[in-house]
C-alpha atoms as a PDB file:
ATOM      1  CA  UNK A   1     246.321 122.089 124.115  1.00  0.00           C
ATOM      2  CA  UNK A   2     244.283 121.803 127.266  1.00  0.00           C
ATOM      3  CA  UNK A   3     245.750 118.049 128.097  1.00  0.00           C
ATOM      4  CA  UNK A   4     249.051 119.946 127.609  1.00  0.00           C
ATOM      5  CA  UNK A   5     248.437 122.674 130.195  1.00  0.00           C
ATOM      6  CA  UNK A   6     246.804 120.324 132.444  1.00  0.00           C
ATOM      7  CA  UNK A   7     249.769 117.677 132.535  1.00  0.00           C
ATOM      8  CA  UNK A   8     252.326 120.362 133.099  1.00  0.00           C
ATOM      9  CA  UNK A   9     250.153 122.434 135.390  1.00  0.00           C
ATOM     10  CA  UNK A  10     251.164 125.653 137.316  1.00  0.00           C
ATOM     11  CA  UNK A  11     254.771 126.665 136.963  1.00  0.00           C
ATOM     12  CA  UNK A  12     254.191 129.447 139.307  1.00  0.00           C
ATOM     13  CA  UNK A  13     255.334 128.763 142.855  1.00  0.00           C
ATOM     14  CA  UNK A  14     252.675 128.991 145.805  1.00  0.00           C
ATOM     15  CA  UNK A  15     252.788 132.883 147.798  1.00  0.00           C
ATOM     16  CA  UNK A  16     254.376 132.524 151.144  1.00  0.00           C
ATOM     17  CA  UNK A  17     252.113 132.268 154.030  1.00  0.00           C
ATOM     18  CA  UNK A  18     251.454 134.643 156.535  1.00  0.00           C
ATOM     19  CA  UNK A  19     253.620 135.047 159.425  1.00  0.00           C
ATOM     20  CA  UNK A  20     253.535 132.334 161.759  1.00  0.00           C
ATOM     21  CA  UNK A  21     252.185 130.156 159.367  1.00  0.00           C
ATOM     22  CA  UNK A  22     253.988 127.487 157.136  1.00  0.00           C
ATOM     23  CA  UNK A  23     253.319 125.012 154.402  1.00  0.00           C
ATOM     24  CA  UNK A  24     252.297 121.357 155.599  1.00  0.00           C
ATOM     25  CA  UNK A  25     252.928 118.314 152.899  1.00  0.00           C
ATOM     26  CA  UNK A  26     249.818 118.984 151.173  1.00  0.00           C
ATOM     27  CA  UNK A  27     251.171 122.748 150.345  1.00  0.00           C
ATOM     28  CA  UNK A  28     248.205 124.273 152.885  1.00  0.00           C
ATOM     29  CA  UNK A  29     249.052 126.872 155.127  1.00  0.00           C
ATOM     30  CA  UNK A  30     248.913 125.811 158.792  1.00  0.00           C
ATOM     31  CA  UNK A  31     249.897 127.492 161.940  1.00  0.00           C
ATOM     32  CA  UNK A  32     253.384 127.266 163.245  1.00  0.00           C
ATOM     33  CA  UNK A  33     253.527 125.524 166.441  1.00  0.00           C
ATOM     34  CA  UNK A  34     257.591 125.312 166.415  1.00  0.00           C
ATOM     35  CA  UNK A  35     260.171 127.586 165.801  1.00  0.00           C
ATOM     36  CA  UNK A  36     262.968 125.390 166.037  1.00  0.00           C
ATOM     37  CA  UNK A  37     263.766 127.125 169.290  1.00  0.00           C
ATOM     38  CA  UNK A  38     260.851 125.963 171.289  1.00  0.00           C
ATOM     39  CA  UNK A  39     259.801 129.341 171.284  1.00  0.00           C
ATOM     40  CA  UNK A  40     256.197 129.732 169.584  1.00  0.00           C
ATOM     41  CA  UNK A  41     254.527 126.574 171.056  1.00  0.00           C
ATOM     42  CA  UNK A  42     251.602 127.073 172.902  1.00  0.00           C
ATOM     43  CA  UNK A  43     249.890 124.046 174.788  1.00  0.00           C
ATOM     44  CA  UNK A  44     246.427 123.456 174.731  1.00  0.00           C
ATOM     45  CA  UNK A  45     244.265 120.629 176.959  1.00  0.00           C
ATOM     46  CA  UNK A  46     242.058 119.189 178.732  1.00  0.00           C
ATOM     47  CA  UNK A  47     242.778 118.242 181.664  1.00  0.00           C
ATOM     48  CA  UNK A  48     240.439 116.217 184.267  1.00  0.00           C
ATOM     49  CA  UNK A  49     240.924 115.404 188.082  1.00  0.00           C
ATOM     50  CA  UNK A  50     239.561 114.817 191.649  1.00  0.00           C
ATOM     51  CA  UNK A  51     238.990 117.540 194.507  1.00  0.00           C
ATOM     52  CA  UNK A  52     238.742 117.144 198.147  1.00  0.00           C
ATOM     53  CA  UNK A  53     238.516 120.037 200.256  1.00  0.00           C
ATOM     54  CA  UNK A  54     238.053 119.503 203.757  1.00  0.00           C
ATOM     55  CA  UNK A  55     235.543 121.960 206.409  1.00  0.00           C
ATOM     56  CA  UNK A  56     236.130 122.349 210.035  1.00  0.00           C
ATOM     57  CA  UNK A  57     233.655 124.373 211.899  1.00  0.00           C
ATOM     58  CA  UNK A  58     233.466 124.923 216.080  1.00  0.00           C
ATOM     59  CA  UNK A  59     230.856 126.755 217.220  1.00  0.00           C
ATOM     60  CA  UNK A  60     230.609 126.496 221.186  1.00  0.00           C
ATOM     61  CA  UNK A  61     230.298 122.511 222.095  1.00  0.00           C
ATOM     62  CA  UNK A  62     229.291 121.990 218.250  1.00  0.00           C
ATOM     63  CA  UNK A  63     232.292 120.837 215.793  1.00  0.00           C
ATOM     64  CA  UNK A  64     231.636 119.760 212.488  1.00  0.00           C
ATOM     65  CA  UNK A  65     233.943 118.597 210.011  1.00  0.00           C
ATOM     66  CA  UNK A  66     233.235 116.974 206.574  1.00  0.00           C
ATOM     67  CA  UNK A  67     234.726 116.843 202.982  1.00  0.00           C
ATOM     68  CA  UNK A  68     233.388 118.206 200.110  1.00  0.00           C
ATOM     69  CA  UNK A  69     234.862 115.729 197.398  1.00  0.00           C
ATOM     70  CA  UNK A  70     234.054 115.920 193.696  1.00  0.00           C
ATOM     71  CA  UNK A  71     236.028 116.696 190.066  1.00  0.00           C
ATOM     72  CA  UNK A  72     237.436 119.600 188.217  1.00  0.00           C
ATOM     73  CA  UNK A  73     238.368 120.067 184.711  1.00  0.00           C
ATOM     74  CA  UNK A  74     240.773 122.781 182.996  1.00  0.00           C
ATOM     75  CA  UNK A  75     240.466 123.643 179.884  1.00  0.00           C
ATOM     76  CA  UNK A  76     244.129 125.335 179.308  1.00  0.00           C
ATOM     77  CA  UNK A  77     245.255 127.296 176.553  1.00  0.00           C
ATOM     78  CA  UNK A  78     249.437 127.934 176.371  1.00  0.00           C
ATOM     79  CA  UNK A  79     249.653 129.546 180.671  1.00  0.00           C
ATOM     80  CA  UNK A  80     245.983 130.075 180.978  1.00  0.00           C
ATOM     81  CA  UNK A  81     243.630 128.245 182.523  1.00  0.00           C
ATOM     82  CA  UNK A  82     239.816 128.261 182.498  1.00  0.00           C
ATOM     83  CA  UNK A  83     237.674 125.559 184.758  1.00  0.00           C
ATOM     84  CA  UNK A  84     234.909 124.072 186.625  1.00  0.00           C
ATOM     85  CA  UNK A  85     235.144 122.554 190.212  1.00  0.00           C
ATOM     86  CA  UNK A  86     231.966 120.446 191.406  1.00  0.00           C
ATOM     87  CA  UNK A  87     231.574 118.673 194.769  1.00  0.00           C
ATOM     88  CA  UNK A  88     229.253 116.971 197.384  1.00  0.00           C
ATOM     89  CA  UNK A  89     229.973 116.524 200.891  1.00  0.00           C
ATOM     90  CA  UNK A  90     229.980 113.145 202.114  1.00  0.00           C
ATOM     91  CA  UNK A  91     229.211 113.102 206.172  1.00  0.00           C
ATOM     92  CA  UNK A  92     227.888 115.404 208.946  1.00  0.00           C
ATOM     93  CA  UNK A  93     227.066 118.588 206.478  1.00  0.00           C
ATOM     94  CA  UNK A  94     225.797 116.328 203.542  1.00  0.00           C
ATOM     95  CA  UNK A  95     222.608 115.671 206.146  1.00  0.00           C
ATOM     96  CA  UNK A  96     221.805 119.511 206.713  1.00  0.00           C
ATOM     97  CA  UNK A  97     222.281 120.445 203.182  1.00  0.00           C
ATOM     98  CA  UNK A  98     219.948 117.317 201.322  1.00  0.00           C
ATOM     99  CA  UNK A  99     222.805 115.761 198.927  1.00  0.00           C
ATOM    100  CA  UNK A 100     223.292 118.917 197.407  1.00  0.00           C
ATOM    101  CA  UNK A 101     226.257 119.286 194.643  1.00  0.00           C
ATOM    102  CA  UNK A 102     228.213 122.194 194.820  1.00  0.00           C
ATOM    103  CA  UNK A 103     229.482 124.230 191.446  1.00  0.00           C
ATOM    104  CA  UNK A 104     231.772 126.782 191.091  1.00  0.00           C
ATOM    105  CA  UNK A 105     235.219 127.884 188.762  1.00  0.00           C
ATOM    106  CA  UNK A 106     238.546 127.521 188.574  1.00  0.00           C
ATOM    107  CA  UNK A 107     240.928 130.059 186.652  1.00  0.00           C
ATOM    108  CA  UNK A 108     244.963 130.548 186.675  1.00  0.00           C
ATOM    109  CA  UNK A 109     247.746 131.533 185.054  1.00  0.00           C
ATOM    110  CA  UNK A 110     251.032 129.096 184.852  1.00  0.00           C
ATOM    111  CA  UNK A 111     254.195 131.346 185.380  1.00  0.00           C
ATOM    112  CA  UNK A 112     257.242 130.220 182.825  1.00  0.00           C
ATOM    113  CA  UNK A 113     258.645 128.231 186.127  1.00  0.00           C
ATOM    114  CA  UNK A 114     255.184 125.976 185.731  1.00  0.00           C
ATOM    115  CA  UNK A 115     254.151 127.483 188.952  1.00  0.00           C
ATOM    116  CA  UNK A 116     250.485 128.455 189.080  1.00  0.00           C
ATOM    117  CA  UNK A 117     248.738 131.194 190.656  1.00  0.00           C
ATOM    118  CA  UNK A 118     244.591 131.230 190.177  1.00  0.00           C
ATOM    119  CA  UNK A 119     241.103 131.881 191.847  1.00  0.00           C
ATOM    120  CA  UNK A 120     238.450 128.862 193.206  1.00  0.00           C
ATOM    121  CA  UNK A 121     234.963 130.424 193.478  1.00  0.00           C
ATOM    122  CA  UNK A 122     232.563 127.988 194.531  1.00  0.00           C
ATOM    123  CA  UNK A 123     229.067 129.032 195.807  1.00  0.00           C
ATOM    124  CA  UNK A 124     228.559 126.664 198.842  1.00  0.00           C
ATOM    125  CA  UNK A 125     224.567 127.762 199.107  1.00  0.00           C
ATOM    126  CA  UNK A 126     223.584 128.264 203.013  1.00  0.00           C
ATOM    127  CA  UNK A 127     227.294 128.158 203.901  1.00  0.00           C
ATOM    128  CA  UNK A 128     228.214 131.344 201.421  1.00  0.00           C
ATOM    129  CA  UNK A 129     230.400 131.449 198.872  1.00  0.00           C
ATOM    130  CA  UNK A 130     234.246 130.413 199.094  1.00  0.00           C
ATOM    131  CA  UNK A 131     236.381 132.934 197.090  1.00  0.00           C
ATOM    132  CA  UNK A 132     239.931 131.845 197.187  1.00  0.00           C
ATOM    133  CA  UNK A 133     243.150 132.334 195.771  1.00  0.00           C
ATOM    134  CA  UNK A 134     244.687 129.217 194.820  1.00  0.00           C
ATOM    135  CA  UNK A 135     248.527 127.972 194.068  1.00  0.00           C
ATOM    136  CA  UNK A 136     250.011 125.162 192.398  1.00  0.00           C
ATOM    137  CA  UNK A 137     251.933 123.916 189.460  1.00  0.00           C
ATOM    138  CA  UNK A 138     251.497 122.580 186.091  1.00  0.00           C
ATOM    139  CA  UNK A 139     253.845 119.870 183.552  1.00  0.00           C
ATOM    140  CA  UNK A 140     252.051 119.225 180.038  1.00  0.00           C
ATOM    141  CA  UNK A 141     250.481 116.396 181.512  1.00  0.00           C
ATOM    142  CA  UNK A 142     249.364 117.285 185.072  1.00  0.00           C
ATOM    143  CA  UNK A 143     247.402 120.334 186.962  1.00  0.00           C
ATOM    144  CA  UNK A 144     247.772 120.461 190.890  1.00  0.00           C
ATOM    145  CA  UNK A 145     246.404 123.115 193.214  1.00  0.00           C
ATOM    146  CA  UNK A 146     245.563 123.333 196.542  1.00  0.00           C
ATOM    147  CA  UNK A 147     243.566 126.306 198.912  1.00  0.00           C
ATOM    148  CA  UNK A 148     243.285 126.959 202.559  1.00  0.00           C
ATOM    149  CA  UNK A 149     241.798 129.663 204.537  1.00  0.00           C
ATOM    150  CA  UNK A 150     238.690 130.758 206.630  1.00  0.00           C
ATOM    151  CA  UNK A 151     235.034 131.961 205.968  1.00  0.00           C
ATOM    152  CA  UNK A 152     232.094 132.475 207.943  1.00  0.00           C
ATOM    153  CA  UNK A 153     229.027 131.083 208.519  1.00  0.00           C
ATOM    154  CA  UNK A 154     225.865 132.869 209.981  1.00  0.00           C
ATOM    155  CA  UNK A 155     223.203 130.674 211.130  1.00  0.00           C
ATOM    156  CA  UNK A 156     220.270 132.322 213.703  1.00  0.00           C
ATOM    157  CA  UNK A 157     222.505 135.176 214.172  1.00  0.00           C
ATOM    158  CA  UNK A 158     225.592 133.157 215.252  1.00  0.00           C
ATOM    159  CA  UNK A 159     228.777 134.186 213.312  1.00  0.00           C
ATOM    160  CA  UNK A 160     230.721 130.599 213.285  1.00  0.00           C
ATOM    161  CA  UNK A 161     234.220 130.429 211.389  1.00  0.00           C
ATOM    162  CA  UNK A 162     234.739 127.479 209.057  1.00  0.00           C
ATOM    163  CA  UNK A 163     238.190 126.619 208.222  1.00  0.00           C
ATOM    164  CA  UNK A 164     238.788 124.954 204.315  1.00  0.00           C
ATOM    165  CA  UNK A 165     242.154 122.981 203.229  1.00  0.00           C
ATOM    166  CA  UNK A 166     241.592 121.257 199.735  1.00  0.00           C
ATOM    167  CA  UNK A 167     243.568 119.806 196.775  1.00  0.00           C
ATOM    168  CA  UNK A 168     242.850 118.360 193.317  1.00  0.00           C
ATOM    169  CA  UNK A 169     244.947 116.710 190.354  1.00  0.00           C
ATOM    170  CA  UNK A 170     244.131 117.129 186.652  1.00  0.00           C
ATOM    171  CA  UNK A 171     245.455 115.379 183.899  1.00  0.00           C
ATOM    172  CA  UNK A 172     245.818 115.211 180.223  1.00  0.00           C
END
């Protein structure tokens, strides 16, 4: 009697599965990630890249300019975005500040037009932290971004602006 139960097996059929879930080939209940409309599919990634953001600084007969070049990396779940930006400077300011690498974060939000809107915060030690709004634009397969503006620099009591204009690509 057993063999017989076990050769027919269950003649119940399986429970539905919870919203937004369905059942895959081997009857398990998965997540949707398509509706059939395109609605309901979220992207997720990693997505790695180079920066260069360029510094321009005059104070009296002193100019300085250098790059700060480096990577970031987004981690992005469906329109946000969550990363890291590191850098080093690679002429006149990497003597004064010893080879130092620079960390700091990268967040944004992708609008449904795949325009991006987001905030760099990178802590550039004796030069103060750059807190910046960033803009860009995203595809599944690429991240690009770019800042500009102005911060300043106090060094034996002399207020000195700096001017920044950087960019990076990410990809999948």
């Amino acid at each position: 009697m057993l063999a017989w139960i076990a050769l027919v097996g269950c003649s119940f059929p399986l429970p539905d599965c919870a919203d937004g879930y369905t059942r895959n080939a081997e009857e398990q209940c998965v997540e949707s990630t398509d509706t059939g409309s395109g609605a309901g599919c979220v992207l997720t990634g990693e997505y790695m890249g180079d920066i260069a953001l360029a510094v321009a600084a005059e104070a009296g007969p002193l100019e300085i300019e250098d790059n700060c070049v480096g990577t970031v990396s987004f981690d992005r779940y469906d329109r946000v975005l969550d990363g890291t930006v590191e850098c080093e400077f690679e002429g006149a300011v990497d003597g004064l500040v010893n080879s130092q690498q620079f960390c700091g974060t990268l967040d944004g939000v992708i609008e449904e037009s795949g325009d991006i809107g987001g905030q760099i915060v990178l802590d550039l030690d004796i030069f103060g932290v750059l807190d910046e709004p960033w803009v860009g634009s995203a595809t599944d397969e690429q991240i690009v971004g770019s800042v500009s503006g102005s911060m300043e620099f106090e060094v034996a009591g002399l207020v000195v602006p700096v001017d920044f204009a950087g960019q990076f690509e990410a990809n999948r």
